[in-house]
Every structure is written in C-alpha cells, then in structure tokens.
PDB file of N, CA and C in Angstrom:
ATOM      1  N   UNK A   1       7.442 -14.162 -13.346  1.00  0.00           N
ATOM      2  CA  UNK A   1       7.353 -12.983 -12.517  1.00  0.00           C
ATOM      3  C   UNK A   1       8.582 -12.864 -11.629  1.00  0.00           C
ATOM      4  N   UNK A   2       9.257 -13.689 -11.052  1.00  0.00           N
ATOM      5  CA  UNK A   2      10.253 -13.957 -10.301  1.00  0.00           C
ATOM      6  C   UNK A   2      11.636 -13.507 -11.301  1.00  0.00           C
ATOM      7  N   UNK A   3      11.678 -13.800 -12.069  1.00  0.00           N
ATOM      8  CA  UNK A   3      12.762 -13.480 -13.160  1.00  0.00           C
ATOM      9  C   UNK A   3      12.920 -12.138 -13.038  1.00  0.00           C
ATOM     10  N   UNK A   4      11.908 -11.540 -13.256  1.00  0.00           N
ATOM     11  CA  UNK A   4      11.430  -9.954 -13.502  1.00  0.00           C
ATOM     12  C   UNK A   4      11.458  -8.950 -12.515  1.00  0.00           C
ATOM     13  N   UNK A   5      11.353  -9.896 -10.963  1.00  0.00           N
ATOM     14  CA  UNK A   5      11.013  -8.815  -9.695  1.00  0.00           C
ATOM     15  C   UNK A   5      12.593  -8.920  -9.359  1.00  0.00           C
ATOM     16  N   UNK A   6      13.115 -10.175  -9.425  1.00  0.00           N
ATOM     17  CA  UNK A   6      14.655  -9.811  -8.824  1.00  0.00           C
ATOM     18  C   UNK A   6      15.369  -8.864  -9.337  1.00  0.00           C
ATOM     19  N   UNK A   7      15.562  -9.086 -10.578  1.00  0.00           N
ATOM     20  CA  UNK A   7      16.713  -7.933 -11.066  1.00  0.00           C
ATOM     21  C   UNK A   7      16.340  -6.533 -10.649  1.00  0.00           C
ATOM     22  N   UNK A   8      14.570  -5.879 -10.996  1.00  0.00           N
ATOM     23  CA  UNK A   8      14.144  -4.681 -10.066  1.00  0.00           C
ATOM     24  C   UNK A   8      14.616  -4.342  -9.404  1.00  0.00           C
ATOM     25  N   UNK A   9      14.548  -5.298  -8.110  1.00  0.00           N
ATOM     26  CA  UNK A   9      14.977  -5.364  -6.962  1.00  0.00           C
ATOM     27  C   UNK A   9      16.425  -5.298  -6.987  1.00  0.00           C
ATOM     28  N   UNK A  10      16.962  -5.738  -7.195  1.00  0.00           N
ATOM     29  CA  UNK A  10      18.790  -5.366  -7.292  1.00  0.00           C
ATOM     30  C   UNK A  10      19.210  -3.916  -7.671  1.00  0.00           C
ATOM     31  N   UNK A  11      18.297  -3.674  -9.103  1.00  0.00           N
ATOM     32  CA  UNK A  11      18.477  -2.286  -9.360  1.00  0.00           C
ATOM     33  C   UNK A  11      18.203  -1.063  -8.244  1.00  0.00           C
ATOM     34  N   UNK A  12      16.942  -1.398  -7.421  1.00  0.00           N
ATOM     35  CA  UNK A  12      16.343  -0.807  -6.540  1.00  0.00           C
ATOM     36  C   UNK A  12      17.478  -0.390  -5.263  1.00  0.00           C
ATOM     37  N   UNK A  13      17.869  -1.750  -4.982  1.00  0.00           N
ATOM     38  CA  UNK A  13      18.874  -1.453  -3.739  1.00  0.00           C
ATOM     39  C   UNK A  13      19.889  -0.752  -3.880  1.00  0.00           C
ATOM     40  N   UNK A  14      20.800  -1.076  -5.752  1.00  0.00           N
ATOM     41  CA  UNK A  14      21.860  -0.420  -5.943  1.00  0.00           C
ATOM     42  C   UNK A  14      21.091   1.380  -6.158  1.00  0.00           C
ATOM     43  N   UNK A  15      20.247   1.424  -6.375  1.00  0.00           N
ATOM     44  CA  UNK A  15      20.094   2.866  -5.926  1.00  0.00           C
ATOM     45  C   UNK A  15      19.954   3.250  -5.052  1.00  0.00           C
ATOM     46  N   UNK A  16      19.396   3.171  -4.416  1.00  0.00           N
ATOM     47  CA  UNK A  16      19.459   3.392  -2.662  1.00  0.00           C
ATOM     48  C   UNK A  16      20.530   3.472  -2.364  1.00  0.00           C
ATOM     49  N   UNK A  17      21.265   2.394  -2.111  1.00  0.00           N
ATOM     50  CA  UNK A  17      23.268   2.563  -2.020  1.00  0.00           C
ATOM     51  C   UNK A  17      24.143   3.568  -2.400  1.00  0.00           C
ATOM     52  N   UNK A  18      23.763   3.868  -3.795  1.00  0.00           N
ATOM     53  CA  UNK A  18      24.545   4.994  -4.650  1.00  0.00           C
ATOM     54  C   UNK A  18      24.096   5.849  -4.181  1.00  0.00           C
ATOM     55  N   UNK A  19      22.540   6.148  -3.737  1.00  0.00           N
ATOM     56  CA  UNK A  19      22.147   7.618  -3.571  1.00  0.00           C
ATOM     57  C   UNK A  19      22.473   8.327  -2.158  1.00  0.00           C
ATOM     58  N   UNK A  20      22.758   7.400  -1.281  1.00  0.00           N
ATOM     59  CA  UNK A  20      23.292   7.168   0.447  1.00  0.00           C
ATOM     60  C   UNK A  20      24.754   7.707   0.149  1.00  0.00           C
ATOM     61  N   UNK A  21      25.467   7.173  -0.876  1.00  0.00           N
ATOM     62  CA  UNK A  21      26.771   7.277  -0.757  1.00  0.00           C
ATOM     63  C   UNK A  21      27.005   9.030  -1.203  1.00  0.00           C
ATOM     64  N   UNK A  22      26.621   9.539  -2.128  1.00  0.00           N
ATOM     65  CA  UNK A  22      26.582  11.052  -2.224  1.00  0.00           C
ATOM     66  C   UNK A  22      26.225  12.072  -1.338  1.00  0.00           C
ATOM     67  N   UNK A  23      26.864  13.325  -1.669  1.00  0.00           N
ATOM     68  CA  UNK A  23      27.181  14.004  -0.646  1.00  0.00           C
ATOM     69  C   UNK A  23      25.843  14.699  -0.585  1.00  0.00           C
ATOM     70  N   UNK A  24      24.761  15.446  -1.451  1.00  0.00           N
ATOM     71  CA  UNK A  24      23.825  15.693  -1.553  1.00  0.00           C
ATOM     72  C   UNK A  24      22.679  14.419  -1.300  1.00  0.00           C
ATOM     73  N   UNK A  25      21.984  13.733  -0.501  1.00  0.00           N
ATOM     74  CA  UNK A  25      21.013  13.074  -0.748  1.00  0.00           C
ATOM     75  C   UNK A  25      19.655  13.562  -1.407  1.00  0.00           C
ATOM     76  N   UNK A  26      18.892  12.615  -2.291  1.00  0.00           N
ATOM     77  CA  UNK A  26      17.631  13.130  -2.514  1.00  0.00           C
ATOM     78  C   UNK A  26      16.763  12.124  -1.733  1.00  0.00           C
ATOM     79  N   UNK A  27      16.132  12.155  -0.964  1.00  0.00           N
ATOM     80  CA  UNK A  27      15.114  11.770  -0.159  1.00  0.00           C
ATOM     81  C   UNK A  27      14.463  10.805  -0.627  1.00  0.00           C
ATOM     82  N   UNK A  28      13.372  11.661  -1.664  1.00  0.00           N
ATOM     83  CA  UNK A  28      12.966  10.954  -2.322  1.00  0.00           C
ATOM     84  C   UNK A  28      12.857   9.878  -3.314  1.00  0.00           C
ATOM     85  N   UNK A  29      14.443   9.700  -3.566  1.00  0.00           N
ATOM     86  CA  UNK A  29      14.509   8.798  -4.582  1.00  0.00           C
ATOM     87  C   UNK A  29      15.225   8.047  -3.467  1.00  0.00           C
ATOM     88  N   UNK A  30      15.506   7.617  -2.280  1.00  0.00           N
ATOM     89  CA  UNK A  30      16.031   6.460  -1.495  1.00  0.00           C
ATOM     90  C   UNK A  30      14.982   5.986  -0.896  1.00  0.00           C
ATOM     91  N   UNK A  31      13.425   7.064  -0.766  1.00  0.00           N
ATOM     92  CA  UNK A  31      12.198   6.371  -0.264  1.00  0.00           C
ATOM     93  C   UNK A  31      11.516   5.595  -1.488  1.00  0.00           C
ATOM     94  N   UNK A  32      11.592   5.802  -2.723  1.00  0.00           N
ATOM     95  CA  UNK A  32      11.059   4.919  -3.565  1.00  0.00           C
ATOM     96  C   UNK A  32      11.486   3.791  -3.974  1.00  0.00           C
ATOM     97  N   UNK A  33      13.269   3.735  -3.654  1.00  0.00           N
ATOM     98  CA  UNK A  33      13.905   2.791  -4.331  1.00  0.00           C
ATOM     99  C   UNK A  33      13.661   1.910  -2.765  1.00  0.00           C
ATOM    100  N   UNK A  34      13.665   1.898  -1.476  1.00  0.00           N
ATOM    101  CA  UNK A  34      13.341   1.068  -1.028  1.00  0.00           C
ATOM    102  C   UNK A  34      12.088   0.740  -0.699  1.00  0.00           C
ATOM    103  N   UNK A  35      11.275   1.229  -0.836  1.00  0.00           N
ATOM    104  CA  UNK A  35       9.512   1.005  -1.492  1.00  0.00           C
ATOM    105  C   UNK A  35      10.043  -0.267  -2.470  1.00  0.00           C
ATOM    106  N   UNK A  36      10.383  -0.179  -3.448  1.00  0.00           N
ATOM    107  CA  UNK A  36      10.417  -1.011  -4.904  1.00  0.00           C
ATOM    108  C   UNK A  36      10.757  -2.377  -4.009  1.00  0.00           C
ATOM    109  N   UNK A  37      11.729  -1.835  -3.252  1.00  0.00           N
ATOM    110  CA  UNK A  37      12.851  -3.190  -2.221  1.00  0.00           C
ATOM    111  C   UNK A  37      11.752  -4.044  -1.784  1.00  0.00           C
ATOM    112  N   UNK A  38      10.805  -3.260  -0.865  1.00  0.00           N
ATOM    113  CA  UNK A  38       9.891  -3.676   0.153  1.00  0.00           C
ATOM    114  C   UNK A  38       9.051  -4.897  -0.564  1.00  0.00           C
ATOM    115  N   UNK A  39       7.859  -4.014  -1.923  1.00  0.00           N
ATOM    116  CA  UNK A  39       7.168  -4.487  -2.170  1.00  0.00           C
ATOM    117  C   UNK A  39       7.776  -5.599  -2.920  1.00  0.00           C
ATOM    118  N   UNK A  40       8.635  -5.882  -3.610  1.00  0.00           N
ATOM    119  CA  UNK A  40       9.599  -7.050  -4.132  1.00  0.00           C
ATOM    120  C   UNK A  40       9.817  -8.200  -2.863  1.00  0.00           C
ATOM    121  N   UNK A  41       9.984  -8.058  -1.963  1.00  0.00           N
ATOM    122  CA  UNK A  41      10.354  -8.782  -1.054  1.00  0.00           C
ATOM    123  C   UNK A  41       8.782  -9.084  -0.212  1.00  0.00           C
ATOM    124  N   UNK A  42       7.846  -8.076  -0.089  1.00  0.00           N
ATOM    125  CA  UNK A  42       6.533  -8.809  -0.188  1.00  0.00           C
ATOM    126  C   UNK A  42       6.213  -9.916  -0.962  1.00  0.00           C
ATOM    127  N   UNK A  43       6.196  -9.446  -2.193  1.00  0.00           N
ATOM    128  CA  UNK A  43       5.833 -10.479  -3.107  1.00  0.00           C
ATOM    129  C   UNK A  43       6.831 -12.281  -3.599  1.00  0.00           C
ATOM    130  N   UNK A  44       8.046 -11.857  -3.006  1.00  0.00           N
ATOM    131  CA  UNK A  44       8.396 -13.415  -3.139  1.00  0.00           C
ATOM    132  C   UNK A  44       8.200 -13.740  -1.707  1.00  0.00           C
ATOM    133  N   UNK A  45       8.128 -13.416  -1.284  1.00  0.00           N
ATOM    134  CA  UNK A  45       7.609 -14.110   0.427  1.00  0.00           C
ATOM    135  C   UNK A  45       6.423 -14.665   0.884  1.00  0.00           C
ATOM    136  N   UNK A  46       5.327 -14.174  -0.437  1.00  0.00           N
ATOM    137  CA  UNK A  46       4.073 -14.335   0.198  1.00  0.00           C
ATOM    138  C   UNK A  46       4.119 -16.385  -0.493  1.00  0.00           C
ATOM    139  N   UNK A  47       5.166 -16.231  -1.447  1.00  0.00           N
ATOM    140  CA  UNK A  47       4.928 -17.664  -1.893  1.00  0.00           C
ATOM    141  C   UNK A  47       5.341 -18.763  -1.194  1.00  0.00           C
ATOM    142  N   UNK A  48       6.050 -18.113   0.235  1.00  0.00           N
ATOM    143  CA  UNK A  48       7.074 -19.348   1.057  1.00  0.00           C
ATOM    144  C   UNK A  48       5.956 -19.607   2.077  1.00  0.00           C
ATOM    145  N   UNK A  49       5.531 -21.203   1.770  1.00  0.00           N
ATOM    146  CA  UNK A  49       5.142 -21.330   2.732  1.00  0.00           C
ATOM    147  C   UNK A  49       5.371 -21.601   4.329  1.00  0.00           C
ATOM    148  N   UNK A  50       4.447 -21.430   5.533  1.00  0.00           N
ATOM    149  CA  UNK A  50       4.246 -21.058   6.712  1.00  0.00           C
ATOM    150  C   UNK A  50       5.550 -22.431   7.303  1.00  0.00           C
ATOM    151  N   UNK A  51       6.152 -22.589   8.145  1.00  0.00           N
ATOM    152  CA  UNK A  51       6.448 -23.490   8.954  1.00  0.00           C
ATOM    153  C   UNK A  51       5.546 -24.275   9.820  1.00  0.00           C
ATOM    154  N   UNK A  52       4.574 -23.827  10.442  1.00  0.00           N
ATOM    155  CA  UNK A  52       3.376 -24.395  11.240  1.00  0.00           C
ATOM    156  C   UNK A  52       2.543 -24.560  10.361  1.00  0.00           C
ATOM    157  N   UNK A  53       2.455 -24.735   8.947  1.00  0.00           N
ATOM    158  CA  UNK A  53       0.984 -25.607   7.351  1.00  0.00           C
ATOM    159  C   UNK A  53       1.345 -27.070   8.471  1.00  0.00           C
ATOM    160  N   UNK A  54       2.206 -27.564   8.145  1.00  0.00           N
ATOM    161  CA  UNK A  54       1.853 -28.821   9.134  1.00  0.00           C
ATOM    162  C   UNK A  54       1.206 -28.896   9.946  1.00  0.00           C
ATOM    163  N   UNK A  55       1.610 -28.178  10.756  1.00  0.00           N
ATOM    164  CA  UNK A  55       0.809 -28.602  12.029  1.00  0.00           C
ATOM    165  C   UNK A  55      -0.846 -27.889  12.378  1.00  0.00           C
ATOM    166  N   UNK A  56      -0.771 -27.038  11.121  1.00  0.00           N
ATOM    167  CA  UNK A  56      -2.677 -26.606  11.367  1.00  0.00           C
ATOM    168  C   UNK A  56      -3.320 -27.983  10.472  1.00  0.00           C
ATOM    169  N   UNK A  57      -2.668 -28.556   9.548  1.00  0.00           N
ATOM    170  CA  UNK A  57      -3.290 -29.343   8.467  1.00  0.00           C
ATOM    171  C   UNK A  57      -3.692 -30.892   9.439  1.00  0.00           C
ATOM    172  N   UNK A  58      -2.675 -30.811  10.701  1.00  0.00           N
ATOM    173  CA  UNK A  58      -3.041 -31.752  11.450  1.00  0.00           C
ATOM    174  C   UNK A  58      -3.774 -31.662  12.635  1.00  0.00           C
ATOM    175  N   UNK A  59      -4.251 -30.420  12.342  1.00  0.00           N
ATOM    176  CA  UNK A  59      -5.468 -30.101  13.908  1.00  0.00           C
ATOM    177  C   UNK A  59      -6.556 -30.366  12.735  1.00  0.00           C
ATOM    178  N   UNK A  60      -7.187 -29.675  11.312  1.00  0.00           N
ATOM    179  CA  UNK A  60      -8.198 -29.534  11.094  1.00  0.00           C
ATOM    180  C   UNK A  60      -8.604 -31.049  10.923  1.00  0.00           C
TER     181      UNK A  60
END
C-alpha cells in the first residue's frame, strides 16, 4: 500500500504546483489534488507510532 500511496501523492502535489503556477487557476482541481495530499499523509502517519506508547505502557 505504501508503494502505491507515495507516488499518488507526488503526482498529487505536482499538480497542485503546476496548477498554482498558471495564469488561469482551476480551483477545483488544486482542492482535490491536495485532498489526495492530505488523505495520503493521513494514512502513512496513522502507522508511526506515538512518542509517549512508552510511557502509557508503563503506567498501565
């Protein structure tokens, strides 16, 4: 899955970028391509775990 969400995600940003850089913007396609960004970056984040797992694993 990780293989698969990065490159998305690259594609995603380089649109956003390209579509910023033109003189006409379309709105809508810089709100979806960083939507794509967002939820990509949700999803490898949810796998990093917490800095404080230690220290709850040593209260319970």
């Amino acid at each position: 899955m990780k293989k698969l969400l990065l490159p998305i995600m690259i594609i995603a940003i380089l649109i956003a970028f390209y579509e910023q850089s033109l003189e006409k913007k379309n709105v809508y396609i810089l709100v979806i391509a960083v939507a794509v960004f967002m939820f990509g970056m949700i999803k490898l984040s949810a796998k990093t775990p917490s800095k404080n797992q230690d220290k709850e694993d040593d209260n319970v």
